[in-house]
Protein backbone atom coordinates (compact mmCIF):
# COMPACT_ATOMS: atom_id res chain seq x y z
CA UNK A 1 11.66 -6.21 36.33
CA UNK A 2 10.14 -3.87 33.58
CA UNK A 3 7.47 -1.45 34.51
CA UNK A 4 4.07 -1.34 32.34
CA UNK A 5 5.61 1.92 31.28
CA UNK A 6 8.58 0.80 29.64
CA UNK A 7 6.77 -1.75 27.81
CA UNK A 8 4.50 0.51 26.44
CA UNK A 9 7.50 2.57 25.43
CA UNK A 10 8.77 -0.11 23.97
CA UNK A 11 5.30 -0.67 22.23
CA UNK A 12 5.29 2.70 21.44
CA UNK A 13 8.26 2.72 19.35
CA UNK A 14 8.13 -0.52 17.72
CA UNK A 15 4.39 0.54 16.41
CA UNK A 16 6.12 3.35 15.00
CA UNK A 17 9.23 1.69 14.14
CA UNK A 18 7.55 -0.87 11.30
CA UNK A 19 4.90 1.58 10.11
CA UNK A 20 7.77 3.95 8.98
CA UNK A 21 9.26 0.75 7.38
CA UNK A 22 6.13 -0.17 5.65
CA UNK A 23 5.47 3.66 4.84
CA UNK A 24 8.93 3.94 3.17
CA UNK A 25 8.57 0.67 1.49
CA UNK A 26 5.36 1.67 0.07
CA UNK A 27 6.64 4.68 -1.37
CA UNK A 28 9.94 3.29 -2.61
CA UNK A 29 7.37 0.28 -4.72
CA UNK A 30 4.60 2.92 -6.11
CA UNK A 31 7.08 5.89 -6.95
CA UNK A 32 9.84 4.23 -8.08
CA UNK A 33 8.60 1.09 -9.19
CA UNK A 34 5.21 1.49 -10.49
CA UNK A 35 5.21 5.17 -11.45
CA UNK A 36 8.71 6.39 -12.84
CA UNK A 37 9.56 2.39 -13.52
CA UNK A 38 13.43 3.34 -12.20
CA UNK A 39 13.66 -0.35 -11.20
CA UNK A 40 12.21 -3.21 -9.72
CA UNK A 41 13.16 -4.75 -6.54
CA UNK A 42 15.17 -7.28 -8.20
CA UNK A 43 16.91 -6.28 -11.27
CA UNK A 44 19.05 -9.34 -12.60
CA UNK A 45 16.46 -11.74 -14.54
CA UNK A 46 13.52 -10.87 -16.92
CA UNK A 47 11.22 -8.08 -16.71
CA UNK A 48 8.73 -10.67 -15.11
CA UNK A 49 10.73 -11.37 -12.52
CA UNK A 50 10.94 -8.01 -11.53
CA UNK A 51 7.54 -7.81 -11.67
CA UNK A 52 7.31 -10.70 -9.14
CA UNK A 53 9.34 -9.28 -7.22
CA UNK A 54 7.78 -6.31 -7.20
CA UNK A 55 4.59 -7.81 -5.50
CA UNK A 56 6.89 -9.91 -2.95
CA UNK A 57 8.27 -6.52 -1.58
CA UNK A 58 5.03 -4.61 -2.25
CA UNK A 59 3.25 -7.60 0.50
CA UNK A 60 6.31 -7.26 2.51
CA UNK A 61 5.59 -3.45 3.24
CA UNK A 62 1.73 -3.88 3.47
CA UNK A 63 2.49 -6.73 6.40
CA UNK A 64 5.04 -4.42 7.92
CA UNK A 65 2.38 -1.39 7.91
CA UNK A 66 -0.40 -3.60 9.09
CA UNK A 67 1.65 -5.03 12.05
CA UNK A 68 2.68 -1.40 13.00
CA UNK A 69 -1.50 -0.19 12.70
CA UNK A 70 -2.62 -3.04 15.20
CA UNK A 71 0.08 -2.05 17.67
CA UNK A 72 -1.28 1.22 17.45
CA UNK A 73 -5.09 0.39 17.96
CA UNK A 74 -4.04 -1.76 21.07
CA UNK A 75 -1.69 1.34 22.26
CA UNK A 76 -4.67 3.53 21.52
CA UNK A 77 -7.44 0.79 23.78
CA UNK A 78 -5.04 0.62 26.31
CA UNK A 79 -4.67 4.40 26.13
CA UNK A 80 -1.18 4.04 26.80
CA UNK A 81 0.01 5.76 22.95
CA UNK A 82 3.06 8.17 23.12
CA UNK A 83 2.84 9.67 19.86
CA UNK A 84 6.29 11.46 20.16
CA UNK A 85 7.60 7.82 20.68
CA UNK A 86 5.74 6.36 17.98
CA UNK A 87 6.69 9.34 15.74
CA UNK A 88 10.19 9.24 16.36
CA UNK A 89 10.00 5.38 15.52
CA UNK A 90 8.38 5.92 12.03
CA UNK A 91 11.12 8.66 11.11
CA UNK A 92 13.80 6.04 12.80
CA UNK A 93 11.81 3.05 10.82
CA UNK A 94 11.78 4.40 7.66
CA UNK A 95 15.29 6.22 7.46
CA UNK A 96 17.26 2.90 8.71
CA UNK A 97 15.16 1.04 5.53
CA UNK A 98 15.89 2.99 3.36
CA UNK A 99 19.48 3.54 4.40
CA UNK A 100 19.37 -0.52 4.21
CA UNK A 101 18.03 -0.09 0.71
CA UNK A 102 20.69 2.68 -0.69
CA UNK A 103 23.47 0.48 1.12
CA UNK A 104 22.84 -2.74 0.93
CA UNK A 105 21.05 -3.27 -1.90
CA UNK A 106 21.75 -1.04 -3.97
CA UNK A 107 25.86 -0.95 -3.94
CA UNK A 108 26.49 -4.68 -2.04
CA UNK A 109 24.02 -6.54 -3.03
CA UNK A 110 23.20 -4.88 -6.69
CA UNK A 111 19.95 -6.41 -6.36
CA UNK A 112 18.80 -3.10 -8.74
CA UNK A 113 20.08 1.08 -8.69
CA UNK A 114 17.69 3.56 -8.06
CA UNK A 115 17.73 4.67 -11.19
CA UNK A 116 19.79 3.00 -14.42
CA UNK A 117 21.75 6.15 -15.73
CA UNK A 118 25.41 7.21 -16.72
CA UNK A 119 26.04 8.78 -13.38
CA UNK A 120 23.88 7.34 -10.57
CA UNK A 121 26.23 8.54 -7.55
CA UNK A 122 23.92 11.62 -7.74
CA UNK A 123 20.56 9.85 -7.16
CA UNK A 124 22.59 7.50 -4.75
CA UNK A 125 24.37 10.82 -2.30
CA UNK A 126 20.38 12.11 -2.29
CA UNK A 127 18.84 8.95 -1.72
CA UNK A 128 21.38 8.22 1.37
CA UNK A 129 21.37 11.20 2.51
CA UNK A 130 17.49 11.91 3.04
CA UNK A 131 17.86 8.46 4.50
CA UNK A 132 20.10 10.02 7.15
CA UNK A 133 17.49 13.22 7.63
CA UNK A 134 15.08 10.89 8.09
CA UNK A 135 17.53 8.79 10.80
CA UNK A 136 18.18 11.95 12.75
CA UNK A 137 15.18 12.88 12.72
CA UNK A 138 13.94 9.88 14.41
CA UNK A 139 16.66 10.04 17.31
CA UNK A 140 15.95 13.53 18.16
CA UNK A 141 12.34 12.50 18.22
CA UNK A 142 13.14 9.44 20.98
CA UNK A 143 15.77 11.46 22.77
CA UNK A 144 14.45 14.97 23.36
CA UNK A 145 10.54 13.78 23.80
CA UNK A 146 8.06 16.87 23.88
CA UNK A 147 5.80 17.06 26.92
CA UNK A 148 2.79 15.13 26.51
CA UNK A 149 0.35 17.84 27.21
CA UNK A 150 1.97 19.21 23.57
CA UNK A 151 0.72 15.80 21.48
CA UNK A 152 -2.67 16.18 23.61
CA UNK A 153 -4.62 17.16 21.05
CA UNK A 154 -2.84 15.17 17.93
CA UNK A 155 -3.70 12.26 19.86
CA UNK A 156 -7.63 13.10 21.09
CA UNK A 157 -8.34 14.89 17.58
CA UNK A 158 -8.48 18.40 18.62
CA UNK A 159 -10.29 18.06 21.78
């Protein structure tokens, strides 16, 4: 049996957990997409195509960000929000997509590259490897959770 506690843990971290997904998508689809036009989430047909698929991925990480946001507001009701659980979820979130992204989509899949030039391992080792950062990041954050009394005032706006 699972205390109220643990569930809220749980919660906690999946709030976090697909905001950091939807964060990282976000930023992947109006940096690297929209503004520097490296790519489009799926490279292989026409230019429209990619442009569709731009929009699929772009909903995909406004429904991910959205389901992490109401999580939050019914952590925050219930005050029961851990914000160094839903922290380390977001870091954890985002860092496993976009290792998914530099992995699996980028090198097995070759659904696009980061960026279409003569040596891409470059963009590929930093794009990984902030993915990593980001991963390690969000374990120390779940493992080694700072008192609560410390996230007080994050959490009640100052007061």
């Amino acid at each position: 049996m699972t205390n109220s506690n643990e569930v809220y843990t749980k919660s906690n971290f999946w709030s976090g957990f697909l905001f950091g997904i939807g964060l990282v998508a976000f930023i992947d689809e109006a940096v690297f997409h929209q503004l520097l036009h490296w790519h489009h989430f799926y490279d292989k047909l026409t230019t429209e195509m990619g442009l569709i698929s731009d929009g699929f991925f772009h909903a995909f990480s406004w429904f991910a960000t959205i389901a992490g946001l109401f999580l939050f507001s019914h952590l925050r009701r219930q005050k029961a929000l851990q914000i160094p659980t839903w922290v380390g979820g977001i870091f954890l979130g985002a860092g496993l997509f976009q290792l998914y992204d530099g992995t699996i989509q980028h090198k097995l899949l070759r659904l696009h590259q980061i960026r279409y030039v003569e040596d891409v391992l470059f963009y590929d080792l930093v794009w990984n490897m902030i993915a990593v950062v980001l991963v390690v990041v969000g374990i120390l954050l779940s493992v080694n959770k700072p008192k609560r009394e410390n996230w007080e005032g994050i959490v009640n706006g100052g007061q």
